[in-house]
PDB file of N, CA and C in Angstrom:
ATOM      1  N   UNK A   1    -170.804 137.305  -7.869  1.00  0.00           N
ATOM      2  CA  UNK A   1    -170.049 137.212  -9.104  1.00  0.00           C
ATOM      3  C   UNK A   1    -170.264 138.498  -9.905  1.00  0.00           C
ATOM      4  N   UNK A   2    -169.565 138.944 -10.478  1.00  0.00           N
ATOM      5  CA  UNK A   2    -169.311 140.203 -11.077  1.00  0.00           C
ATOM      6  C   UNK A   2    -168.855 140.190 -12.846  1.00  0.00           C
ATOM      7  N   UNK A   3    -169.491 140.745 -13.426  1.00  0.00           N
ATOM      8  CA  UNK A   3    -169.581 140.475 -14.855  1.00  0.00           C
ATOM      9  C   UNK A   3    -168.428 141.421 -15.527  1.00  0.00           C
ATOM     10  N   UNK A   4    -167.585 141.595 -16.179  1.00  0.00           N
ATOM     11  CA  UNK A   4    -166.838 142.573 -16.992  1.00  0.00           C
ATOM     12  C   UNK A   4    -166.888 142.529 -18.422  1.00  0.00           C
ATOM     13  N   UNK A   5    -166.890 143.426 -19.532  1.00  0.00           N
ATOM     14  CA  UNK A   5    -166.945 143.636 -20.819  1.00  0.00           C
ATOM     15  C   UNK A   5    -165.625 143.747 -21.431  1.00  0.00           C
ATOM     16  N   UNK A   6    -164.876 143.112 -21.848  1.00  0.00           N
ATOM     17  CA  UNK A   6    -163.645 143.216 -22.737  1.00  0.00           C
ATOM     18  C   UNK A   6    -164.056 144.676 -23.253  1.00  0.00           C
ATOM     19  N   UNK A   7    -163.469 145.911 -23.770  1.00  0.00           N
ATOM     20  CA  UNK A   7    -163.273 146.777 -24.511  1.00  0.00           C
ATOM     21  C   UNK A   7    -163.516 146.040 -26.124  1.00  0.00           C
ATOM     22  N   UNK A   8    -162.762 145.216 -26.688  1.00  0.00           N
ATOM     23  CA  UNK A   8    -162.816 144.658 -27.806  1.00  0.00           C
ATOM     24  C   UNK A   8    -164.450 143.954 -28.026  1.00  0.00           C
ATOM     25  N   UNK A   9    -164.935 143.665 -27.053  1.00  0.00           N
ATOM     26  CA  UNK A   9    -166.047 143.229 -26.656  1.00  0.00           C
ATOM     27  C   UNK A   9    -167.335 144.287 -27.175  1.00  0.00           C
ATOM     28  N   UNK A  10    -166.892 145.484 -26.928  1.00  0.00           N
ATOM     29  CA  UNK A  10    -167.752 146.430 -26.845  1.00  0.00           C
ATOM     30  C   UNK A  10    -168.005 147.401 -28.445  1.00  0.00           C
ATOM     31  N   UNK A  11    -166.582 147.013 -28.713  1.00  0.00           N
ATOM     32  CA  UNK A  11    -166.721 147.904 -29.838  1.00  0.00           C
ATOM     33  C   UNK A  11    -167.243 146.787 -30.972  1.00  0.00           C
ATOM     34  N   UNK A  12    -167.064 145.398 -30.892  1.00  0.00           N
ATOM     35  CA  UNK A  12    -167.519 144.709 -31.855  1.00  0.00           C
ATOM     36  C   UNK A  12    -168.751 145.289 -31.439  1.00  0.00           C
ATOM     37  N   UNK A  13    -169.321 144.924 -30.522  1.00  0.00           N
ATOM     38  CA  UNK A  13    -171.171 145.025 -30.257  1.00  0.00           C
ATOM     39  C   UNK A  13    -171.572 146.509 -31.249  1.00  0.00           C
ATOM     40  N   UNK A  14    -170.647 147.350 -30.843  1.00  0.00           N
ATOM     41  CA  UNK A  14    -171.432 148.985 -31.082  1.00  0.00           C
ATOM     42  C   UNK A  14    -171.135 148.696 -32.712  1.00  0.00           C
ATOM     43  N   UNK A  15    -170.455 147.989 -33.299  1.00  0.00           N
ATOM     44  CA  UNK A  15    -170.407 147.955 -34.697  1.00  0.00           C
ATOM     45  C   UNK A  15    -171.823 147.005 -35.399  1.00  0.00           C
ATOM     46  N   UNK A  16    -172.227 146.127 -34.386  1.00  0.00           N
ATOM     47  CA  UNK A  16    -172.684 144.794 -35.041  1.00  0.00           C
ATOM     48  C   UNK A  16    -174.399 146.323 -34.946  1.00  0.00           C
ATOM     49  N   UNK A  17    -174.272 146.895 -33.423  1.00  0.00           N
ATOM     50  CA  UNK A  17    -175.685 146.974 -33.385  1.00  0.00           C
ATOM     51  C   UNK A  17    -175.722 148.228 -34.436  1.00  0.00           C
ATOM     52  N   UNK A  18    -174.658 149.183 -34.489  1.00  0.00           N
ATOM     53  CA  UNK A  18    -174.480 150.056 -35.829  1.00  0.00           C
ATOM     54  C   UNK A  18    -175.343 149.875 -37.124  1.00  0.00           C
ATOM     55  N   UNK A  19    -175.181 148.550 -37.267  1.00  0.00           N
ATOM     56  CA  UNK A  19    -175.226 147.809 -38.723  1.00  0.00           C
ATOM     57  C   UNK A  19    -177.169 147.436 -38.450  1.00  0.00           C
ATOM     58  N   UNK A  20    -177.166 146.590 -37.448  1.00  0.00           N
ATOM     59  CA  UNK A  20    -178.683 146.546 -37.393  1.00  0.00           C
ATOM     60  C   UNK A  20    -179.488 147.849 -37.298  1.00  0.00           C
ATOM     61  N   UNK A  21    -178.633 149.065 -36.837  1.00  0.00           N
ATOM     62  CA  UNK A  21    -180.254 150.183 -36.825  1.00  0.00           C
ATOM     63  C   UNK A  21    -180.141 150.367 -38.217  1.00  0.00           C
ATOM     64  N   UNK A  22    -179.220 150.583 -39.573  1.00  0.00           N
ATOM     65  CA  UNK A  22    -179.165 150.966 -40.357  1.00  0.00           C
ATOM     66  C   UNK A  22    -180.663 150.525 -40.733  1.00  0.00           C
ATOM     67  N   UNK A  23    -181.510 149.624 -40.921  1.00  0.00           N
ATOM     68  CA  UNK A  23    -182.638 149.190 -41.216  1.00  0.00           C
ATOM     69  C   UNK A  23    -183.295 149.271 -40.772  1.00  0.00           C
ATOM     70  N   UNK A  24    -183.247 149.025 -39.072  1.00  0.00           N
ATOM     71  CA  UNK A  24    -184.090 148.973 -38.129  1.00  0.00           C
ATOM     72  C   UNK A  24    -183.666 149.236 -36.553  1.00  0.00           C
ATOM     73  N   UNK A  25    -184.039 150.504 -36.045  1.00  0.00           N
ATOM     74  CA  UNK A  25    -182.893 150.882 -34.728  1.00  0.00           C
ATOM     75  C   UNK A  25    -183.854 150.003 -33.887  1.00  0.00           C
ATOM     76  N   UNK A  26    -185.179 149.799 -33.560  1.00  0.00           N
ATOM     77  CA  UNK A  26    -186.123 149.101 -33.142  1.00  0.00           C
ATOM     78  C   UNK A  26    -185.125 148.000 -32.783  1.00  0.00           C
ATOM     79  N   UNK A  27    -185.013 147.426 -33.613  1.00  0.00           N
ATOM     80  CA  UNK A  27    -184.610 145.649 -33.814  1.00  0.00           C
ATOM     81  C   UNK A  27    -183.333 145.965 -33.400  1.00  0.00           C
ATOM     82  N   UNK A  28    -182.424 147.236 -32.855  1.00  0.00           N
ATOM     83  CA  UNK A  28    -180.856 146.762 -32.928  1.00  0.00           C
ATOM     84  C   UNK A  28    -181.035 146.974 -30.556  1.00  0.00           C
ATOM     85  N   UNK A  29    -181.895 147.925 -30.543  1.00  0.00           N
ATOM     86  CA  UNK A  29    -182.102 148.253 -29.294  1.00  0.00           C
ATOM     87  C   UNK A  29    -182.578 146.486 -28.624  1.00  0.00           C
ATOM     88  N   UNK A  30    -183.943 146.230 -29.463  1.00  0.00           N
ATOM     89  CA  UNK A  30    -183.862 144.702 -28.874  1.00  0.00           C
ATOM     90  C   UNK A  30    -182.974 143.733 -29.141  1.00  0.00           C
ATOM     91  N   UNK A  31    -182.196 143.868 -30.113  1.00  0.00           N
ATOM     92  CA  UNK A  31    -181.003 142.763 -29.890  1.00  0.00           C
ATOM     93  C   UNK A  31    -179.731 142.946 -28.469  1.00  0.00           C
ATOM     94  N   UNK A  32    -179.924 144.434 -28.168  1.00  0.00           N
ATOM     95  CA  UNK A  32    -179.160 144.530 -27.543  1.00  0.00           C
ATOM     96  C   UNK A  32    -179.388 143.927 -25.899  1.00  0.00           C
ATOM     97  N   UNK A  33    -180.695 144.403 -25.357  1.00  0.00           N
ATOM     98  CA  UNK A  33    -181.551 144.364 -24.261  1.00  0.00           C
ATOM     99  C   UNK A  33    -181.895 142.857 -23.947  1.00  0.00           C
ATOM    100  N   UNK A  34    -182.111 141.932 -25.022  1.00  0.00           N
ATOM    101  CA  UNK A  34    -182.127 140.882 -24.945  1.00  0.00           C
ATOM    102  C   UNK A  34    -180.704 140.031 -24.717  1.00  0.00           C
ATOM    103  N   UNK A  35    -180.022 140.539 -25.624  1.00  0.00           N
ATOM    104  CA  UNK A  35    -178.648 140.273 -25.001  1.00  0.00           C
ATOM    105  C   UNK A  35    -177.766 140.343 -23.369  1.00  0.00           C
ATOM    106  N   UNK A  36    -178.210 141.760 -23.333  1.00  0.00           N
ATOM    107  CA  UNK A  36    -177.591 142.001 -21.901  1.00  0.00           C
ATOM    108  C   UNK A  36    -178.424 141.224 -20.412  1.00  0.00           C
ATOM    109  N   UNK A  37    -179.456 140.765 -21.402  1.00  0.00           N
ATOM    110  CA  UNK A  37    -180.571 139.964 -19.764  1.00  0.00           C
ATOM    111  C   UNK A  37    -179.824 138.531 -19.994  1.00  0.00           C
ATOM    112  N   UNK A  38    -179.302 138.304 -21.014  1.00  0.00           N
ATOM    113  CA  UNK A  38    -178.677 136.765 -21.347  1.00  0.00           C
ATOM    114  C   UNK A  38    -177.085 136.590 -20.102  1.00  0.00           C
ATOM    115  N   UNK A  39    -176.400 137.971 -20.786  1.00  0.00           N
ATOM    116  CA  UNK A  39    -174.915 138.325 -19.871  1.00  0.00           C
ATOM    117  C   UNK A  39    -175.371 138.128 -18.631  1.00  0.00           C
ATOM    118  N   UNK A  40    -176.593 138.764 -18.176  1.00  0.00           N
ATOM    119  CA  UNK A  40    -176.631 139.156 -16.671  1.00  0.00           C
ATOM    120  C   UNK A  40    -177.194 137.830 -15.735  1.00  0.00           C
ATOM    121  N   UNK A  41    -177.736 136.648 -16.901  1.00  0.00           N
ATOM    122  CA  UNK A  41    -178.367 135.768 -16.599  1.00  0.00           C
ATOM    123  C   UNK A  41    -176.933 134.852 -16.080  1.00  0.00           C
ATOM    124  N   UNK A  42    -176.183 134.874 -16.808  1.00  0.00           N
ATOM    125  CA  UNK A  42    -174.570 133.606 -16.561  1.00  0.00           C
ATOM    126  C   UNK A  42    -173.951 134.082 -14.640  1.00  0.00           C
ATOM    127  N   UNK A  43    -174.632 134.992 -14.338  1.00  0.00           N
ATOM    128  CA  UNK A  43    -174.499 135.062 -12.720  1.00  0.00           C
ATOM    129  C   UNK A  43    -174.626 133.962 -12.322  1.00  0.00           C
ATOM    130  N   UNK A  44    -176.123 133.766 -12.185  1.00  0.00           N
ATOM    131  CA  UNK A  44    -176.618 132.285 -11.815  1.00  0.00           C
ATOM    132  C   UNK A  44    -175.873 130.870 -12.406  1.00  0.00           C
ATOM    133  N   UNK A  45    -176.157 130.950 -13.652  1.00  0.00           N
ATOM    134  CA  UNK A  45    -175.176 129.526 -13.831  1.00  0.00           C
ATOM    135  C   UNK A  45    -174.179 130.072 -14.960  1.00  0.00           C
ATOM    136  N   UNK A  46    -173.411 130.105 -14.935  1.00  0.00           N
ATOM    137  CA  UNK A  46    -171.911 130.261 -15.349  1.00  0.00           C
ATOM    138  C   UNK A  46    -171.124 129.125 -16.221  1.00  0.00           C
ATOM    139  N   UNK A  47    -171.510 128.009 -15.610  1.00  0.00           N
ATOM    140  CA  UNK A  47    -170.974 127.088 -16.543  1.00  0.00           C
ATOM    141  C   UNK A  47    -172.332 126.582 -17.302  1.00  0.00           C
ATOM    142  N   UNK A  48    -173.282 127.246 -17.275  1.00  0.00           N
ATOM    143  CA  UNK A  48    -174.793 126.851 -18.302  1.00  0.00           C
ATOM    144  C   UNK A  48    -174.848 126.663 -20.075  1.00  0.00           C
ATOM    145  N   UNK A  49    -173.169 127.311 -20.732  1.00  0.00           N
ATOM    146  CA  UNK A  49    -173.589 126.591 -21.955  1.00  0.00           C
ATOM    147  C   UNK A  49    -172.061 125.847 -22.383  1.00  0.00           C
ATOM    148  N   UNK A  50    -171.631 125.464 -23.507  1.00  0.00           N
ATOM    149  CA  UNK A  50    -170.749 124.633 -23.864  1.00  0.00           C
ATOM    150  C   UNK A  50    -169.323 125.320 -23.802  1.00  0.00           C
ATOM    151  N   UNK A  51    -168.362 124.515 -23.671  1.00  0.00           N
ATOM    152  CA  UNK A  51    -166.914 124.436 -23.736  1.00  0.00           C
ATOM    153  C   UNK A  51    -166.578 125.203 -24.908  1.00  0.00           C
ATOM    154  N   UNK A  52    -166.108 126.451 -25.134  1.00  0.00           N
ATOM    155  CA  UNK A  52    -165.332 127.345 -26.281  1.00  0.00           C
ATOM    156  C   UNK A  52    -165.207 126.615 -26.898  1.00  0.00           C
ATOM    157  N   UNK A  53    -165.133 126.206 -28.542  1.00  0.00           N
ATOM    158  CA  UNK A  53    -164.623 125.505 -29.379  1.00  0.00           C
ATOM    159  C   UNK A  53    -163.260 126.195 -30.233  1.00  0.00           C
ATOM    160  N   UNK A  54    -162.775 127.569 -29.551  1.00  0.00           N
ATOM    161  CA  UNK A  54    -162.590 128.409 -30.176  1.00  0.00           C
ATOM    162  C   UNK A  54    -161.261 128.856 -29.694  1.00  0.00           C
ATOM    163  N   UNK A  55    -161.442 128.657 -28.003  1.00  0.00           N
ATOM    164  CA  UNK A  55    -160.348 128.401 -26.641  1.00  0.00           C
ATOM    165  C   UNK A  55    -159.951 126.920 -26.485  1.00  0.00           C
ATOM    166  N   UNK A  56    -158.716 126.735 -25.849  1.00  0.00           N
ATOM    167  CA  UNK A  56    -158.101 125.672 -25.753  1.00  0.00           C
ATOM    168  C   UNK A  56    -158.425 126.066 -23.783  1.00  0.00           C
ATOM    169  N   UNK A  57    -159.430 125.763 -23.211  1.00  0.00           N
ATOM    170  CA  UNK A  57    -159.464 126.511 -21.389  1.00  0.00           C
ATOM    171  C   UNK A  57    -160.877 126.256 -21.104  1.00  0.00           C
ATOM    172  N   UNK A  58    -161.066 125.135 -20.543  1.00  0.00           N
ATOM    173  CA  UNK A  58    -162.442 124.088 -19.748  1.00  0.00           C
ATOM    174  C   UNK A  58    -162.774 125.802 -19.105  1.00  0.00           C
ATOM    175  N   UNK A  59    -162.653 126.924 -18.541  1.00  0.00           N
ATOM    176  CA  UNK A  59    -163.030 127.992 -17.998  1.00  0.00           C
ATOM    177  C   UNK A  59    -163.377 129.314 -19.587  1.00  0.00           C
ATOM    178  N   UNK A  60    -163.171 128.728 -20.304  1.00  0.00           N
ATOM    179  CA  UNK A  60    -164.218 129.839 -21.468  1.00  0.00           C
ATOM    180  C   UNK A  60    -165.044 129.198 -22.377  1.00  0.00           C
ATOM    181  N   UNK A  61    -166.380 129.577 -22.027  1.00  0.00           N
ATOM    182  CA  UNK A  61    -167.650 128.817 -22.486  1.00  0.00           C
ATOM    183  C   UNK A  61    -168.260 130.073 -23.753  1.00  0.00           C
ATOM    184  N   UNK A  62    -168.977 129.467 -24.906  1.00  0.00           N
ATOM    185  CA  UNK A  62    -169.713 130.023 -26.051  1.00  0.00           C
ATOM    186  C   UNK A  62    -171.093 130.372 -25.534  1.00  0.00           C
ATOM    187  N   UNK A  63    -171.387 131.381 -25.176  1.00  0.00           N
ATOM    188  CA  UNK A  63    -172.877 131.501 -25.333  1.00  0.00           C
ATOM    189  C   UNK A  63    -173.251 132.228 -26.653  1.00  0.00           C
ATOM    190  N   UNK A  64    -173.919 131.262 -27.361  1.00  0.00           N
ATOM    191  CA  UNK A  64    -175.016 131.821 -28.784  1.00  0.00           C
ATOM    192  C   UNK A  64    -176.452 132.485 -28.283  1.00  0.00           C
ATOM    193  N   UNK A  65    -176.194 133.092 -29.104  1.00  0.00           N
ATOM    194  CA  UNK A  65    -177.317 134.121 -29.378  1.00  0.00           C
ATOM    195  C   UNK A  65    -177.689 134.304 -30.717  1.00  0.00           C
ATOM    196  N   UNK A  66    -178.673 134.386 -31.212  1.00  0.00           N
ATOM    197  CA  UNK A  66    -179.033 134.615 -32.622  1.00  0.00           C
ATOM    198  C   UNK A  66    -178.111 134.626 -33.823  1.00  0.00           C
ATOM    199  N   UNK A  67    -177.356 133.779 -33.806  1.00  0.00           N
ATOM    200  CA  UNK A  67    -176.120 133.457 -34.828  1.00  0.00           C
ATOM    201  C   UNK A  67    -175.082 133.633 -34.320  1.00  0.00           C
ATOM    202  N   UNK A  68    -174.909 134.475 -33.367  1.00  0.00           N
ATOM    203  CA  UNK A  68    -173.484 135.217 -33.064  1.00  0.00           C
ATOM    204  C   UNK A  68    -172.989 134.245 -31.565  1.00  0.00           C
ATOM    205  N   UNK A  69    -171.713 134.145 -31.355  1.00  0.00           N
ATOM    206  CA  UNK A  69    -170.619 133.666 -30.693  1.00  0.00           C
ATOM    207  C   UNK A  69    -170.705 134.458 -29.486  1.00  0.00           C
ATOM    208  N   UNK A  70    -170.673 134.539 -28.712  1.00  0.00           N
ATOM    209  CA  UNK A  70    -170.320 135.078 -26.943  1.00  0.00           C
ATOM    210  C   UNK A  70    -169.497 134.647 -26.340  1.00  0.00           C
ATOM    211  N   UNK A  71    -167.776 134.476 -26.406  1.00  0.00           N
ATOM    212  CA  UNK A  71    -166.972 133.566 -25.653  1.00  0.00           C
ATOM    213  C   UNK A  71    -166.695 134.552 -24.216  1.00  0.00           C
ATOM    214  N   UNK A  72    -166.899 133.897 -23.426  1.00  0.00           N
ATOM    215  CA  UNK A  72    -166.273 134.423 -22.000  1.00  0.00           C
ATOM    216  C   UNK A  72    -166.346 133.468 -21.218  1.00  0.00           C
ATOM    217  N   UNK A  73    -165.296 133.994 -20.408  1.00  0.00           N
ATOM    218  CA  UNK A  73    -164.090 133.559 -19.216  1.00  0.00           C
ATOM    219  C   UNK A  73    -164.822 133.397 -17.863  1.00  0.00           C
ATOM    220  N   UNK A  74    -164.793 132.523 -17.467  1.00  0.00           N
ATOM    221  CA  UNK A  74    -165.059 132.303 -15.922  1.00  0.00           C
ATOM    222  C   UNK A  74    -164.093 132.042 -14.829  1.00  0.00           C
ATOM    223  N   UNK A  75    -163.700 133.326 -14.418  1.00  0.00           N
ATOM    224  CA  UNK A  75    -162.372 133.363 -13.784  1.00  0.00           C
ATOM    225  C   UNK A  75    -162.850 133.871 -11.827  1.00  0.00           C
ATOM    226  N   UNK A  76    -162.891 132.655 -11.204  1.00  0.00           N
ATOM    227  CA  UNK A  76    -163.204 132.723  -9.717  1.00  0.00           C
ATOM    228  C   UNK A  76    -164.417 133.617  -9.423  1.00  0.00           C
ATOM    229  N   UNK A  77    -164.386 134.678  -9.022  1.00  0.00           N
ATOM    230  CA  UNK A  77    -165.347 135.475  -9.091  1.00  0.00           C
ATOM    231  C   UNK A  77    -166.227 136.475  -9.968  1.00  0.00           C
ATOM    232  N   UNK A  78    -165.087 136.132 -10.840  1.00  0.00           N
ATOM    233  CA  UNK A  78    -165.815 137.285 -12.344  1.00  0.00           C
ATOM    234  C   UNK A  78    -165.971 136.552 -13.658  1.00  0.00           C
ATOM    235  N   UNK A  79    -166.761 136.937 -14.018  1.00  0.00           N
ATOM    236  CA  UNK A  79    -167.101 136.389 -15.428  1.00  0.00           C
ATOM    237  C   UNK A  79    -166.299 137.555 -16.867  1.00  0.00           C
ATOM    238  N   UNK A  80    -165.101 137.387 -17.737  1.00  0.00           N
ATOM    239  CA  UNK A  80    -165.049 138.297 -18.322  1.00  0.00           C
ATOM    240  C   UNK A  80    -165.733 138.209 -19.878  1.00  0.00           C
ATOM    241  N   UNK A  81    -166.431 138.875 -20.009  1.00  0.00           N
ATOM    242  CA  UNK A  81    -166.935 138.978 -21.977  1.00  0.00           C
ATOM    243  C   UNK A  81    -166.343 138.933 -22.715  1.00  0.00           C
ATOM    244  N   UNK A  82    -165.791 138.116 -23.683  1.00  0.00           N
ATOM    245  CA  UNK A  82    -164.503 138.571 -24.069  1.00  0.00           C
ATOM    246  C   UNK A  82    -164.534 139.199 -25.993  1.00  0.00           C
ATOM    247  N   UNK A  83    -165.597 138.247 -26.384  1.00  0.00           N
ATOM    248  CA  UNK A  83    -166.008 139.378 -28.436  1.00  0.00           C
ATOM    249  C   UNK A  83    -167.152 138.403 -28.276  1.00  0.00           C
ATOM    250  N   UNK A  84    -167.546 139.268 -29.575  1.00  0.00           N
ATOM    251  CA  UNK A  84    -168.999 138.817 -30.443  1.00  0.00           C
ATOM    252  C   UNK A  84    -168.380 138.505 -31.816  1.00  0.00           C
ATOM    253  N   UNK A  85    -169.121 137.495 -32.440  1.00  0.00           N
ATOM    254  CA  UNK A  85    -168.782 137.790 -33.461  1.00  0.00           C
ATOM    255  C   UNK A  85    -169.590 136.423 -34.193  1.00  0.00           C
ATOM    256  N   UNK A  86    -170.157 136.190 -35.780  1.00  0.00           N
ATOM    257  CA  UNK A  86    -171.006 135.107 -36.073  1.00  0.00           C
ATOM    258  C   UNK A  86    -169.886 134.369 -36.667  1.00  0.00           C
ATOM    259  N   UNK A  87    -170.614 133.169 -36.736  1.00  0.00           N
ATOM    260  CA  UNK A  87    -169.946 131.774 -37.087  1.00  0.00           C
ATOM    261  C   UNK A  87    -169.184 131.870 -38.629  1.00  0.00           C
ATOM    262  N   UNK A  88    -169.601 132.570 -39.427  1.00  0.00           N
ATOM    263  CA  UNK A  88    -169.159 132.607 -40.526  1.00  0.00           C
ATOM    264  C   UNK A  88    -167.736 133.371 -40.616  1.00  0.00           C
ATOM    265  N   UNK A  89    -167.649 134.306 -39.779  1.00  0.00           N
ATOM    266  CA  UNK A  89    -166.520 135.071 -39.340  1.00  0.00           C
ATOM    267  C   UNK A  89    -165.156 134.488 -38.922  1.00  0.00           C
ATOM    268  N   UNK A  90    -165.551 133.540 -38.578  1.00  0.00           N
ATOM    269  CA  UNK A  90    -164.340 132.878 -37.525  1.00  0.00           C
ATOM    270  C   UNK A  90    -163.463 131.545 -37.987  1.00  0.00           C
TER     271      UNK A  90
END
């Protein structure tokens, strides 16, 4: 199974982690690193957290992370990333 990053995906992230070095680049590097072992973890189980509340499609699941939203697609062999973004946002 093969993981892909939405573009839209990416630039939310580089904005969100933007915002965390402003205080602390420490803390934006581990939000990130911790994050990407989470992405790389949905190899193994894929359908491991809940049904999008967000998608109307039993194939795009929410993974949370420290406040923030992770919706992606589980499409046959690939998993796509699709944004970040926290609950208050949406």
């Amino acid at each position: 199974m093969r993981i892909e990053k939405n573009p839209f995906f990416n630039d939310r992230l580089f904005s969100i982690l933007k915002y965390i070095a402003i205080n602390n680049p420490a803390n934006a590097k581990k939000f990130k690193k911790e994050l990407d072992q989470k992405i790389i973890n949905l190899v193994n189980m894929p359908f491991k957290y809940r049904q999008s509340i967000h998608y109307d499609d039993i194939n795009v699941r929410d993974l949370i992370f420290k406040g923030y939203t992770i919706p992606y697609l589980i499409d046959n062999d690939m998993i796509v990333i699709l944004d970040i973004f926290k609950w208050e946002n949406k």
